[in-house]
Protein backbone atom coordinates (compact mmCIF):
# COMPACT_ATOMS: atom_id res chain seq x y z
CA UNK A 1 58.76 -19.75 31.50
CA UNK A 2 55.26 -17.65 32.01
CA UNK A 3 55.31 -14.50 30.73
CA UNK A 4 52.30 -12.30 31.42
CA UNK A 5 51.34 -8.61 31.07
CA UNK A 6 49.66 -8.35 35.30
CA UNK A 7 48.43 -4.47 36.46
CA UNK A 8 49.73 -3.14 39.56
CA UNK A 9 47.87 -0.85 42.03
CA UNK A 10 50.23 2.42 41.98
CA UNK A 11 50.12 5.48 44.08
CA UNK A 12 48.87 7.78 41.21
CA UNK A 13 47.06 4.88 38.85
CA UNK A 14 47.98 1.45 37.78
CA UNK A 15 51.22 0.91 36.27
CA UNK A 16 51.07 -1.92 33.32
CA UNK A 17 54.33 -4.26 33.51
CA UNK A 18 55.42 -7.50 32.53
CA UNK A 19 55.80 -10.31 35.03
CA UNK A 20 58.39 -13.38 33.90
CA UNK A 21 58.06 -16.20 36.27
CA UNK A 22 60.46 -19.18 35.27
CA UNK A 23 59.21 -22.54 34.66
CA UNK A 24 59.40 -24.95 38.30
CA UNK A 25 58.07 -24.95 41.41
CA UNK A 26 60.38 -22.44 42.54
CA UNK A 27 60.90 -19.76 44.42
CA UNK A 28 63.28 -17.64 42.36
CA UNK A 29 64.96 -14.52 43.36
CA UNK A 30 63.21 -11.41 42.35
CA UNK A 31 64.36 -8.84 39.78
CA UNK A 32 63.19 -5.31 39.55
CA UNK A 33 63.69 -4.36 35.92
CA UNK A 34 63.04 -0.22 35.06
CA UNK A 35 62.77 0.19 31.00
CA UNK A 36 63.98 2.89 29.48
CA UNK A 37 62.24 6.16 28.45
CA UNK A 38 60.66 4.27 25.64
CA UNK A 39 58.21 2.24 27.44
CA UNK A 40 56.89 -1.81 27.76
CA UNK A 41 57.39 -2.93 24.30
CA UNK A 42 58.91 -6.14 22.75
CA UNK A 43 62.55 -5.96 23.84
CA UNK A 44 61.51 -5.09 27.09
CA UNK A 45 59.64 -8.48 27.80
CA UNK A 46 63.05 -9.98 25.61
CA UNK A 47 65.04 -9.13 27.99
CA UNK A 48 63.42 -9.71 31.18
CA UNK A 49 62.93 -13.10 29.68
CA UNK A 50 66.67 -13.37 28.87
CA UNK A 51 67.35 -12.81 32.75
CA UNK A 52 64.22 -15.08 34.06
CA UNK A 53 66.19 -17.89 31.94
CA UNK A 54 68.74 -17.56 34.71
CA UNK A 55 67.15 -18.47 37.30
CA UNK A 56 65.06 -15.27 38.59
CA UNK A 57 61.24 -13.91 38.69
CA UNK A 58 61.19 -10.44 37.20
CA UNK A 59 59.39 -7.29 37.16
CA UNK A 60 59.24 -4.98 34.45
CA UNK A 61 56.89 -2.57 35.99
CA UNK A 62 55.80 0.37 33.28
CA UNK A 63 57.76 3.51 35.04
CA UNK A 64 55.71 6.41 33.27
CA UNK A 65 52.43 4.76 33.94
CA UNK A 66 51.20 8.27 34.68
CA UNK A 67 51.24 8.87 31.23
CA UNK A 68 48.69 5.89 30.32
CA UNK A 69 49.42 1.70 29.37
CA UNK A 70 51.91 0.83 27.11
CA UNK A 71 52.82 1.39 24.41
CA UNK A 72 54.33 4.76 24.69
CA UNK A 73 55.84 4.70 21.38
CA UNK A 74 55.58 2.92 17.94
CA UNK A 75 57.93 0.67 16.52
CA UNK A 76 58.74 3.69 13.91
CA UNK A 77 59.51 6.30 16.04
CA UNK A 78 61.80 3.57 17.91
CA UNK A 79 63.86 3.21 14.46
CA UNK A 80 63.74 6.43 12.86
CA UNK A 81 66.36 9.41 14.90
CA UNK A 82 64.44 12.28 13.97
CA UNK A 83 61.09 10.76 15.28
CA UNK A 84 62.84 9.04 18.49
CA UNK A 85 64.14 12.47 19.61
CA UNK A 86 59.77 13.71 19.22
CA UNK A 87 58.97 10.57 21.08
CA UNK A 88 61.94 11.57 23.91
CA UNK A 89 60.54 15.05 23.74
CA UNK A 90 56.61 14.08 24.31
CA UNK A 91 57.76 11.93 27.09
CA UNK A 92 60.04 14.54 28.91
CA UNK A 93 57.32 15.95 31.55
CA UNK A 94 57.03 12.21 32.28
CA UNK A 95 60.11 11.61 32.98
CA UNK A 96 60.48 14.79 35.02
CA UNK A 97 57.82 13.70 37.09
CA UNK A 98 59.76 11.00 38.44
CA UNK A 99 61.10 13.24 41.62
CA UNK A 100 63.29 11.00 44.42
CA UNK A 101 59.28 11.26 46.37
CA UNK A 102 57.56 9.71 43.16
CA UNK A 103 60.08 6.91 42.62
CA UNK A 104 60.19 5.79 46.45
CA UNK A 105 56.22 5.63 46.67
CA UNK A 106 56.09 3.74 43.05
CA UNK A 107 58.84 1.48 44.17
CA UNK A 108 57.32 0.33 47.14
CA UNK A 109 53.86 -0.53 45.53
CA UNK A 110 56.03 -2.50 42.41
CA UNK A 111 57.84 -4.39 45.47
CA UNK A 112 54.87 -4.95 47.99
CA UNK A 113 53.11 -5.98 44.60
CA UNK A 114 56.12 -8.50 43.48
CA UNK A 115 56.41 -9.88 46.99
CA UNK A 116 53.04 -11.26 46.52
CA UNK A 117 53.13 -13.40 43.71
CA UNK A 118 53.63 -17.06 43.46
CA UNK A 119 57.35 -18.19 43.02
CA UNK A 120 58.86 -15.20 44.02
CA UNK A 121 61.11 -15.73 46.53
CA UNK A 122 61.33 -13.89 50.08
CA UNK A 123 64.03 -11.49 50.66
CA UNK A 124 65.67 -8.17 48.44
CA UNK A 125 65.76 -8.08 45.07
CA UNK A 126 68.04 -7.03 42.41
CA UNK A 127 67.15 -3.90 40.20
CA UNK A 128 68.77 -3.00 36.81
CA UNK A 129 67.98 -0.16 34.91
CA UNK A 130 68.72 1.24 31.73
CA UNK A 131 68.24 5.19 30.39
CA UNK A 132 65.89 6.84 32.84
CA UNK A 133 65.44 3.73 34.22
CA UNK A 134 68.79 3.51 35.51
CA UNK A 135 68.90 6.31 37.54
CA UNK A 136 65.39 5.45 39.02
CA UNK A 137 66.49 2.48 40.19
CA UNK A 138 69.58 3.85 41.73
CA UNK A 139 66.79 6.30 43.65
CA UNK A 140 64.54 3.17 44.57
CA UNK A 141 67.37 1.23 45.99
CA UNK A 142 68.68 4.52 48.17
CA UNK A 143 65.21 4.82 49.44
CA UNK A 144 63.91 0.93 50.13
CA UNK A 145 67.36 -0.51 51.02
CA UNK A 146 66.46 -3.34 52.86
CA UNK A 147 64.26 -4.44 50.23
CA UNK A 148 66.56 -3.67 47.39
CA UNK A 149 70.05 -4.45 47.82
CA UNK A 150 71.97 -4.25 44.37
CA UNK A 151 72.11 -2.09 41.58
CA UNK A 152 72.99 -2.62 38.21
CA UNK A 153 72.59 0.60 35.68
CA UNK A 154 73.43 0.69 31.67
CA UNK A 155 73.60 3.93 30.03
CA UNK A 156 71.89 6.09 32.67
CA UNK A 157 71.61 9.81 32.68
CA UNK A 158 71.62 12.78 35.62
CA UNK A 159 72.91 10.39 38.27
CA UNK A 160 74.98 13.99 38.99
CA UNK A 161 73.27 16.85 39.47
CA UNK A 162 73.97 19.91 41.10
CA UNK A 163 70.62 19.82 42.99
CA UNK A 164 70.53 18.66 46.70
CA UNK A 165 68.87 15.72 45.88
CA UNK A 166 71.01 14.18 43.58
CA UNK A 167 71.14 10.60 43.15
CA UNK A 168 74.80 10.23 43.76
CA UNK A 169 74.60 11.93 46.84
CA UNK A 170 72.87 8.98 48.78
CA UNK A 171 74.83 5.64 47.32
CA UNK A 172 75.93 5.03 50.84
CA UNK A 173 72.35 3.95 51.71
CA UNK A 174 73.22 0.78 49.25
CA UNK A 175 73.58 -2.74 51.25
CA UNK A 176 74.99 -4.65 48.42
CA UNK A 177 76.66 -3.85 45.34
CA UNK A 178 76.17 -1.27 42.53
CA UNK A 179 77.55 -1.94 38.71
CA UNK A 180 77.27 1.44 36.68
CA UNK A 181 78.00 0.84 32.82
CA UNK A 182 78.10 4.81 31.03
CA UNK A 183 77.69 5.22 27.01
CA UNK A 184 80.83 6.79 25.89
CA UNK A 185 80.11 11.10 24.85
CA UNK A 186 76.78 11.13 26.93
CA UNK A 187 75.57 14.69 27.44
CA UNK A 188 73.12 13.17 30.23
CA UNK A 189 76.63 11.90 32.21
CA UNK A 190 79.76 13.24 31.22
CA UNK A 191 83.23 12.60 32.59
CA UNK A 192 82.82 15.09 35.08
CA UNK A 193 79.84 13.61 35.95
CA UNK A 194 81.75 10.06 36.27
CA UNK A 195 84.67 11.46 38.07
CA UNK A 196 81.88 12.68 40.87
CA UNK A 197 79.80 9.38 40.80
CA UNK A 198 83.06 7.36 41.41
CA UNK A 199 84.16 9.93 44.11
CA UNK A 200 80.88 9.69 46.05
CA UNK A 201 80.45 5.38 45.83
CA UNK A 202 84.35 5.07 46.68
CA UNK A 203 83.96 7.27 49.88
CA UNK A 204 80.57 5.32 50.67
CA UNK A 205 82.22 2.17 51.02
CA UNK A 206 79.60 0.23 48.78
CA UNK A 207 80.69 -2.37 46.64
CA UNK A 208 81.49 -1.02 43.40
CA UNK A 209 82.03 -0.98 39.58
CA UNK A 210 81.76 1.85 37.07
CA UNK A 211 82.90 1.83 33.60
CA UNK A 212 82.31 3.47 30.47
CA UNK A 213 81.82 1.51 27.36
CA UNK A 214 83.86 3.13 24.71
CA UNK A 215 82.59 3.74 21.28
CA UNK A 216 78.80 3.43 22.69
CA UNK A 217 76.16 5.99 22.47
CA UNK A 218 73.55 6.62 25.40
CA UNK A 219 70.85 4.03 25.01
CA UNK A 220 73.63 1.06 23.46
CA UNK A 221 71.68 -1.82 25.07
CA UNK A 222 68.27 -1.28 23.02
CA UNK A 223 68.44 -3.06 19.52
CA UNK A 224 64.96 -1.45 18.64
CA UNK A 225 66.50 2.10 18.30
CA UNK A 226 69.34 3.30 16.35
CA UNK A 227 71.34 4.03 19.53
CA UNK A 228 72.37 0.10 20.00
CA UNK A 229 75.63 -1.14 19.89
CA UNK A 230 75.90 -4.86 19.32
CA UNK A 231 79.26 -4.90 21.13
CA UNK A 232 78.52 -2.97 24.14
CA UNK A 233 74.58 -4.85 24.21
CA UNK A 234 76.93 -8.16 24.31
CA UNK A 235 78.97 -7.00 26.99
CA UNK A 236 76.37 -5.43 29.38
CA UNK A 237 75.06 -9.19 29.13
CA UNK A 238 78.13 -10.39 30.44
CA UNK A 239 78.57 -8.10 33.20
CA UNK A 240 74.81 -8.49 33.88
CA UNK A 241 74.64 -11.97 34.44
CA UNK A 242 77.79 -12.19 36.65
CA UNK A 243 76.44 -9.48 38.93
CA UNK A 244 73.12 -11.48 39.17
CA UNK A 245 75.46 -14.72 39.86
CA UNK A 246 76.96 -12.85 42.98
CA UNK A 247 73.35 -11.68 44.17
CA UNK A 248 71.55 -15.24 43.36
CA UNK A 249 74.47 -17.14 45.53
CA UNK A 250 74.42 -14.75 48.82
């Protein structure tokens, strides 16, 4: 497979992001992959690779490009608690800054971009996301949903709010299907929060999963931090690649 570091022109910039095109003449279904809070980094471009391998051309567009190129942290603050919670902290306004307005405009230039590229093939894409990430992409697929037609989110936080705009408020925009894995005792979604999400995609009529992975703390998926959770990484895999079966066979 090709992996290659590519720029993208972006509403406010140009967003860094790691393009994975498997090996072949192609085309391959696209993939939309939004990082986490910690930015393009090594297990980023491992595991868009580890979903190219299936069978699919992927994105990993940086999310908080705003903020300059990757990286956005070092590998030390990834490892140490204390220094990951700074990092999270320095990020924050970032991450604030990505309003439902932001992520629709950024979306659409990280799909008109994608759509262009050799071996991509025509037609939605898939988007996973993971932290921040995950609730972004739930926002990008509510606002380009002919263009993005299944969701798959690990460990995301404020998909409930009590704002108008909430992201669980428009899941009946979704064409395809959504799979929502939650970190067991998350602050940024809490049963509550769960109960409502549930509520809101079972009286949308979308095709649905949510489930919490017990014993695994917010950010389980990343094994460059000292959130991850072998267990729950192995079995967000699993769920992962079945959901990208269904989408690759439609």
């Amino acid at each position: 497979m090709q992996t290659t570091t590519v720029q993208i022109p972006a509403p406010d910039g140009t967003a860094d992001a790691y393009l994975v095109v498997p090996d072949g003449a192609g085309p391959f279904p696209g993939v939309l992959f939004f990082m986490d809070a910690f930015g393009l980094r090594p297990r980023i471009a491992e595991m868009a690779e580890r979903i190219a391998e299936r069978g699919f051309a992927v994105l990993a567009p940086n999310i908080l490009y705003r903020g300059g190129p990757s990286p956005l942290v070092s590998a030390e603050e990834l490892a140490d608690n204390e220094k990951r919670g700074a990092a999270f902290g320095r990020l924050m306004p970032l991450i604030q800054g990505l309003t439902r307005d932001v992520v629709a405009a950024d979306s659409e230039a990280y799909l008109d971009f994608f759509a262009a590229q050799a071996g991509v093939a025509e037609g939605p894409v898939l988007i996973v996301g993971y932290c921040m990430g995950g609730r972004s992409a739930l926002v990008a697929a509510e606002a380009h949903p002919d263009r993005i037609t299944t969701v798959a989110s690990f460990h995301a936080g404020r998909v409930v709010t009590d704002q108008p705009d909430s992201p669980h408020l428009g899941v009946g925009a979704i064409t395809g299907e959504v799979y929502f894995a939650h970190a067991d005792n998350d602050q940024s979604m809490t049963p509550d929060q769960i109960k409502v999400l549930d509520s809101a995609l079972e009286e949308s009529g979308v095709t649905w999963t949510s489930e919490v992975y017990a014993g695994a703390p917010h950010g389980f998926t990343m094994s460059d931090t000292a959130m991850y959770n072998r267990e729950a990484e192995q079995r967000h895999w699993v769920n992962l690649f079945a959901l990208l079966d269904r989408f690759g066979s439609r």
